[in-house]
Protein backbone atom coordinates (compact mmCIF):
# COMPACT_ATOMS: atom_id res chain seq x y z
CA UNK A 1 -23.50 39.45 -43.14
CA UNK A 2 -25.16 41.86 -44.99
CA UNK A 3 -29.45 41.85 -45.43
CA UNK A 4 -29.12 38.11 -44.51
CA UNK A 5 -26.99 37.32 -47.19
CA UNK A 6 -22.73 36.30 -46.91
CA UNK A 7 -20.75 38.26 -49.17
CA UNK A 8 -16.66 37.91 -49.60
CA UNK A 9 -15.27 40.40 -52.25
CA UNK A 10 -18.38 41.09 -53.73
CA UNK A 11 -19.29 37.35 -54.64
CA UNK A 12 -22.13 36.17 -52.87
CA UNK A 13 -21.48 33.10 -50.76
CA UNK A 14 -25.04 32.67 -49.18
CA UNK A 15 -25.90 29.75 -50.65
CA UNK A 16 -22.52 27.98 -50.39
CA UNK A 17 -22.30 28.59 -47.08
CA UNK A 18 -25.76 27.70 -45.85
CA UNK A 19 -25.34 24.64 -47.55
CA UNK A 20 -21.94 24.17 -45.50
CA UNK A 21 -23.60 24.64 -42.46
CA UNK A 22 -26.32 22.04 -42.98
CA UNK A 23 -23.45 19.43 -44.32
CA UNK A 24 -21.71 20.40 -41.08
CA UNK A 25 -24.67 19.34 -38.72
CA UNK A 26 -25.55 16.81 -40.85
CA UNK A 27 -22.09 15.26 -39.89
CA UNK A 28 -22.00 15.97 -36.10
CA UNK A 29 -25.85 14.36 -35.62
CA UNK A 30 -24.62 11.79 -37.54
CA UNK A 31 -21.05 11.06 -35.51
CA UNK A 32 -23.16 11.68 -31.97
CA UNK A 33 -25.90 9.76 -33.49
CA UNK A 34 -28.27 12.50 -32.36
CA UNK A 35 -30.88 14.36 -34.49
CA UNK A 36 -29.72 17.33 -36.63
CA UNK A 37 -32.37 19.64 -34.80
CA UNK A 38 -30.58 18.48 -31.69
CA UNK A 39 -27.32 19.23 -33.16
CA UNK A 40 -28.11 22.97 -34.72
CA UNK A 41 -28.41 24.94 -31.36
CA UNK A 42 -25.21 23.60 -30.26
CA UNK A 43 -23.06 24.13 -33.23
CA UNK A 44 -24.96 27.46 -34.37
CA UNK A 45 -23.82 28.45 -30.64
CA UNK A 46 -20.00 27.91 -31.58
CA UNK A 47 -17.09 29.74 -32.14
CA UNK A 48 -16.91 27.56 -35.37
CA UNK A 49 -19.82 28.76 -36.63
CA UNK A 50 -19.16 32.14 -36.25
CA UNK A 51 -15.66 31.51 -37.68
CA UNK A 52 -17.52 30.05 -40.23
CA UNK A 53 -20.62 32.85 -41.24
CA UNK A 54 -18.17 35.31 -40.66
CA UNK A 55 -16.66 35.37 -44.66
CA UNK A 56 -12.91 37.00 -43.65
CA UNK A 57 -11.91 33.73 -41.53
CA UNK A 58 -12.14 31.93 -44.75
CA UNK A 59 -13.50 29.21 -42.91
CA UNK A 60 -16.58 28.74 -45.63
CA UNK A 61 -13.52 27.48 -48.32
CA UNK A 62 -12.43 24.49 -46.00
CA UNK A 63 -14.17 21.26 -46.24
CA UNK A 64 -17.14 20.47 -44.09
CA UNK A 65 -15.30 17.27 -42.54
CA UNK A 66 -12.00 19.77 -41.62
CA UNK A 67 -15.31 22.25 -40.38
CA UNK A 68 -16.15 19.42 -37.89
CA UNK A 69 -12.92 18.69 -36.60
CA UNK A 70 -12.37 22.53 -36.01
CA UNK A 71 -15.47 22.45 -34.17
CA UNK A 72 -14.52 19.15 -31.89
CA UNK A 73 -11.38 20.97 -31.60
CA UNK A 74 -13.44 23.76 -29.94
CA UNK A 75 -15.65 21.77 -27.60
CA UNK A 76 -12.31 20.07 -26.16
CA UNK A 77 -11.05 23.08 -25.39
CA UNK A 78 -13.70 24.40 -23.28
């Protein structure tokens, strides 16, 4: 990340991702039936999401549902 802004090959991907982060949470509160501002922390705090902000993984061009799974993946193995 680069002055708070994602960047892959010199396309910007901020808002794309962002908005893949928030669909993300929005999925995990919803599956744990929790709040989303309960979920953040948590996910924000995952390998997934720094798989995900960090543009080379090419995690930002997989769908938000195959996002989730990754990051259930994650928590199992811990």
């Amino acid at each position: 990340m680069s002055g708070g802004k994602y960047y892959y090959k010199d396309k910007n991907l901020t808002t794309l991702i962002l908005s893949k982060i928030e669909h993300v949470v929005d999925i995990i509160a919803e599956k744990e039936g929790r709040s989303f501002d309960a979920c953040y922390p948590e996910f924000v705090s995952s390998k997934t999401y720094r798989n995900l902000v960090n543009t080379d993984t090419l995690l930002w061009g997989e769908s938000a549902e195959f996002i989730v799974d990754d990051y259930y993946r994650e928590k199992q193995g811990q």
